[in-house]
Protein backbone atom coordinates (compact mmCIF):
# COMPACT_ATOMS: atom_id res chain seq x y z
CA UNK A 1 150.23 65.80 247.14
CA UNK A 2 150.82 68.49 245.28
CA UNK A 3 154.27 70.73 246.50
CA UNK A 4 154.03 74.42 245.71
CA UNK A 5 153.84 77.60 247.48
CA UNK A 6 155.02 76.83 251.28
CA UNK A 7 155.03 73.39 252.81
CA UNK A 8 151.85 74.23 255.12
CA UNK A 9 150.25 75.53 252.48
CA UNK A 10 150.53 72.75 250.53
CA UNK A 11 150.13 70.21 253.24
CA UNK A 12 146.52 72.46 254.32
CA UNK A 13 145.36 72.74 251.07
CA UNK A 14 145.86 68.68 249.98
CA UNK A 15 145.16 67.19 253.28
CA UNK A 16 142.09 65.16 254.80
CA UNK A 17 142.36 66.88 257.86
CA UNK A 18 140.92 70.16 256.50
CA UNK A 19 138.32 71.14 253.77
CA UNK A 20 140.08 71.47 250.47
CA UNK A 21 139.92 75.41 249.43
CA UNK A 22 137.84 76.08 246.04
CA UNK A 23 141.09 77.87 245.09
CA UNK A 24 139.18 81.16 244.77
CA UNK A 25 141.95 83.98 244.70
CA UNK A 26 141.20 87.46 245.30
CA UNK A 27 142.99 91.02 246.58
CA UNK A 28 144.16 90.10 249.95
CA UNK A 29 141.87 91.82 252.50
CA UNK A 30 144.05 94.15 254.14
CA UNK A 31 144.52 97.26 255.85
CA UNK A 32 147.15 98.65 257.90
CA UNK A 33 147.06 99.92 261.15
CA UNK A 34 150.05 101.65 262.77
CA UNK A 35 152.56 98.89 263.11
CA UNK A 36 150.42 95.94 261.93
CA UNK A 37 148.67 94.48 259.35
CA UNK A 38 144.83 93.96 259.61
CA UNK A 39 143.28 90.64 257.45
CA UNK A 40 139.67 91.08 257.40
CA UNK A 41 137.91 87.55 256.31
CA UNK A 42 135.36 84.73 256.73
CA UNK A 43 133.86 86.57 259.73
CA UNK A 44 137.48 86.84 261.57
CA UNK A 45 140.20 90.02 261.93
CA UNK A 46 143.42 88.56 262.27
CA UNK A 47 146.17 91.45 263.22
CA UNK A 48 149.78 90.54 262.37
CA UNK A 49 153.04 92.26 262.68
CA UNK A 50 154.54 94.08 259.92
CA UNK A 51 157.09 91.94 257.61
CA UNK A 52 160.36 91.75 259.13
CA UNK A 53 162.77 92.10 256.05
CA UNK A 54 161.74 95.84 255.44
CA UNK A 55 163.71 98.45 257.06
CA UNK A 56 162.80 100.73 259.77
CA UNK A 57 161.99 103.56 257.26
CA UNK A 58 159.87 100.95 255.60
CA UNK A 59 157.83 100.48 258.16
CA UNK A 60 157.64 103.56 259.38
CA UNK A 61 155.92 104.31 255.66
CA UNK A 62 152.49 103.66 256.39
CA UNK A 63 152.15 102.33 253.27
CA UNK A 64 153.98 99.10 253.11
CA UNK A 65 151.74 96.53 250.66
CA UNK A 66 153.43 98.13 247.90
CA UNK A 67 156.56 97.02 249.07
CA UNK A 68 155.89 93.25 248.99
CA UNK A 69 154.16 90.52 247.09
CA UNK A 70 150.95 88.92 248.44
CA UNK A 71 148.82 86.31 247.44
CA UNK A 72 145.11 85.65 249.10
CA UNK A 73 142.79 82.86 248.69
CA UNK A 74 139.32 81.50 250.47
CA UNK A 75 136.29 79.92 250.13
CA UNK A 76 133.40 80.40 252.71
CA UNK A 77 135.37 78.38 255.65
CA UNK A 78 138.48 79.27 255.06
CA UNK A 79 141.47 81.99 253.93
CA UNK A 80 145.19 81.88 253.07
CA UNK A 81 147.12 84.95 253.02
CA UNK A 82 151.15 84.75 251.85
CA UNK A 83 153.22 87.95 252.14
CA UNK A 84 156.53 87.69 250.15
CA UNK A 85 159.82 90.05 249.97
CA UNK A 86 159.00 92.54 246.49
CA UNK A 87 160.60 90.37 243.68
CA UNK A 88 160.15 86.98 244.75
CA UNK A 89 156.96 84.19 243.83
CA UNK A 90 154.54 81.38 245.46
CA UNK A 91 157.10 79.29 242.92
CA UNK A 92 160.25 81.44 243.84
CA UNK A 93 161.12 82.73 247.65
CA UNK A 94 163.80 82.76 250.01
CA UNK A 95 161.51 83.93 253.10
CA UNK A 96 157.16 83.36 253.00
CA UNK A 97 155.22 85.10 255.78
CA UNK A 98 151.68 83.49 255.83
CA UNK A 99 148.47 83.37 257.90
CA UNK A 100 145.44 80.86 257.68
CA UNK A 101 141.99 81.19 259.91
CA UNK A 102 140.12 77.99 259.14
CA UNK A 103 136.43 77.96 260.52
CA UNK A 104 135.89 75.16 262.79
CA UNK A 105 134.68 76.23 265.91
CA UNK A 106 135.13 72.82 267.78
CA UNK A 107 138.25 71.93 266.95
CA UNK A 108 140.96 71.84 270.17
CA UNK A 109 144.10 74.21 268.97
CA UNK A 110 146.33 71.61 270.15
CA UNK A 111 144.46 69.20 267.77
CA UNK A 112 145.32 71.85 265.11
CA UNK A 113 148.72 72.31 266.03
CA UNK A 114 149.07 68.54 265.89
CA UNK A 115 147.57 68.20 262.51
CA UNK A 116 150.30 70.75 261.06
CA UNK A 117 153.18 68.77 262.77
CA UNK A 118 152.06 65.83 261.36
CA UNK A 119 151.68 67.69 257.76
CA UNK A 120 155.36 68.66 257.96
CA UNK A 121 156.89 65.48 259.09
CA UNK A 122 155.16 64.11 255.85
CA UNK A 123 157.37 66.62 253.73
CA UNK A 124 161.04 66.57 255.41
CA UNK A 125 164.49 63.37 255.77
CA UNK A 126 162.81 62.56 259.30
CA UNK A 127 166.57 61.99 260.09
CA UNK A 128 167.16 65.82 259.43
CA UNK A 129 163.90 67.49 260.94
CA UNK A 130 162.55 68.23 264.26
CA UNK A 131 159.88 70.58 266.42
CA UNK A 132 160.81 72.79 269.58
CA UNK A 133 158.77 75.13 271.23
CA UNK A 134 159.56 78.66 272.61
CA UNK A 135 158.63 78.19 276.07
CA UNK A 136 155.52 76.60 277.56
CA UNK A 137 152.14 76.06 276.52
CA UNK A 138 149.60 77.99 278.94
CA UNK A 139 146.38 76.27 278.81
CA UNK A 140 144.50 76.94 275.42
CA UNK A 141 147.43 79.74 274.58
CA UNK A 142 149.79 77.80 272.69
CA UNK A 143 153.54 78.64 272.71
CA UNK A 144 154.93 79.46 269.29
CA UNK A 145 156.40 76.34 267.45
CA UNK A 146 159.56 76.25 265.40
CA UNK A 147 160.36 73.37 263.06
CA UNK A 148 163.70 73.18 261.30
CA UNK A 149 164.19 70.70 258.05
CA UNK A 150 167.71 70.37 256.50
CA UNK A 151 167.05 68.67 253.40
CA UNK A 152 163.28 67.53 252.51
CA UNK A 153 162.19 63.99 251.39
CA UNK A 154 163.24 63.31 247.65
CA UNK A 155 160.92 63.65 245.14
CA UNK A 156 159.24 66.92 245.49
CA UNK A 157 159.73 68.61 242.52
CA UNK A 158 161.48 72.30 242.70
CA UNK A 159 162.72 71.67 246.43
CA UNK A 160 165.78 69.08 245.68
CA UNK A 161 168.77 70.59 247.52
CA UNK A 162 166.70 72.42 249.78
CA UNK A 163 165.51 72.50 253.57
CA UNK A 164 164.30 75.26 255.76
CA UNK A 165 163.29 76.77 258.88
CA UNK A 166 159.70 77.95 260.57
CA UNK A 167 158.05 79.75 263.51
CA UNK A 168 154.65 79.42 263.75
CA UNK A 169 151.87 81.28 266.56
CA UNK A 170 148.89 79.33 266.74
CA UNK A 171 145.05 81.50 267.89
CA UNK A 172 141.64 80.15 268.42
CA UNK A 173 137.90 82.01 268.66
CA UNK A 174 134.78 80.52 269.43
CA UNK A 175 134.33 79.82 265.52
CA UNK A 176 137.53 79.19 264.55
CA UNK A 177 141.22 78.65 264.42
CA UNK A 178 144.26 80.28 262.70
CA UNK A 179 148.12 80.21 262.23
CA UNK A 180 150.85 82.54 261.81
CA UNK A 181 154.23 81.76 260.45
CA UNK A 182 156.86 82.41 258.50
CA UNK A 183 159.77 79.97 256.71
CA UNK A 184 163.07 80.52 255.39
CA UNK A 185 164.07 78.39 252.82
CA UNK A 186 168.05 77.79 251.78
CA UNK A 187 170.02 75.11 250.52
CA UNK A 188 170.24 71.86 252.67
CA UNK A 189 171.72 72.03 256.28
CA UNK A 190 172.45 70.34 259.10
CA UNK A 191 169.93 71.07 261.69
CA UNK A 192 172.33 70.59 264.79
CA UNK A 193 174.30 73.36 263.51
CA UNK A 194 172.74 77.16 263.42
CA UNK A 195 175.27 78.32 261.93
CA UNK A 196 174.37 76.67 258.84
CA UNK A 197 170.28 77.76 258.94
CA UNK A 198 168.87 79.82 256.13
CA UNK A 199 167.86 82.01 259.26
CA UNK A 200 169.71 83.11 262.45
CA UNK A 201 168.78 82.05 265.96
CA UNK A 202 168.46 85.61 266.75
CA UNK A 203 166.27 86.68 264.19
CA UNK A 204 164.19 83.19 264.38
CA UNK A 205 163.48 83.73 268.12
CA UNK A 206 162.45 87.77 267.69
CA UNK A 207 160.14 86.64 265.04
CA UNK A 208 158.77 84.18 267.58
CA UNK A 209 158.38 86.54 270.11
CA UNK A 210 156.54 89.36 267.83
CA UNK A 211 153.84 86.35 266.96
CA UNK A 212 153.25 85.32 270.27
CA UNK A 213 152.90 89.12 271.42
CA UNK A 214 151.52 91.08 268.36
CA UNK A 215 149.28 88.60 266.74
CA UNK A 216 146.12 88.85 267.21
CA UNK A 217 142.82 87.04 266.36
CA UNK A 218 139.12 88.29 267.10
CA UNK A 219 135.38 88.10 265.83
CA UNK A 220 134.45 90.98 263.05
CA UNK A 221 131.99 93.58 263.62
């Protein structure tokens, strides 16, 4: 498996449990709409919230793309967007902001949701990694998942020294399902200490909270 860009994207793009993508990329399809972001593809718009690293005046713009780095990709079943603070690369980032819609209209979202947990154990020390959810799952709508990782498994070249921390919102239509997250990525940690996260508890649970109230994902016109 190949280890670049974010771990889920990675894990996604290499894995059995989804279609490989035909590594098509493209201008991200967006548009922004008052305090959101708007990713029109593969038959799906998936609103997000703004990043959370610009300022308030920043946001306030109206015209925040310019501000940060994005990379898109899809084929006919499926589309990656990555948002990045201005400066830093899919090769080079402290903090990746990323949804996926993936068209499979029978799949369970807990089956989904499974599939990515089971991606990420793959890529962290299992004795330095866990899951934990931000409250409880009601029926088909999922509670956001966080995932912390203090050092990853050796081996994976450009991420020695390295662990990081997650938050992830997980949506469903009758055609498909999607994921919103976002990682922070430091040196190694211990994951029984916040204190020592690339990412504070405060900001990692008001990120949770924004994707579990201010995502979005519905059918296209």
């Amino acid at each position: 498996m190949v280890f670049a860009r974010s771990m889920l994207a990675a894990f996604l793009l290499g894995a059995s449990l989804v279609p490989a993508f035909a590594q098509v990329v493209t201008e991200a399809p967006l548009t922004e709409q008052g305090n959101a972001l708007v990713l029109t593809t593969i038959g799906h718009q998936f609103t997000l919230p703004l990043p959370d690293w610009l300022t308030p005046a920043e946001r306030l713009s109206g015209n925040v793309q310019p501000l940060v780095e994005t990379s898109f990709r899809s084929d006919p079943s499926q589309a990656l967007l990555e948002i990045y603070p201005k400066g830093e690369t899919p090769e080079q980032w402290t903090t990746l902001y990323g949804a996926r819609i993936t068209l499979e209209a029978s799949r369970p979202l807990a089956d989904y949701r499974s599939a990515v947990m089971y991606g990420y154990s793959q890529t962290c020390n299992p004795k330095l990694s866990g899951f934990f959810q931000f409250g409880e799952d009601a029926g088909e709508q999922l509670a956001p998942l966080g995932y912390v990782c203090g050092a990853y498994v050796d081996g994976l070249e450009g991420y020695a020294g390295q662990g990081e921390v997650m938050v992830m919102a997980f949506s469903k239509t009758e055609k498909g399902v999607a994921i919103a997250y976002q990682e922070w990525r430091g040196p190694l940690f211990d994951p029984s200490d916040p204190t020592t996260w690339p990412v504070s508890t405060d900001v990692l649970k008001a990120r949770a909270e924004q994707l579990q109230t201010e995502v979005s994902l519905s059918l296209a016109d």
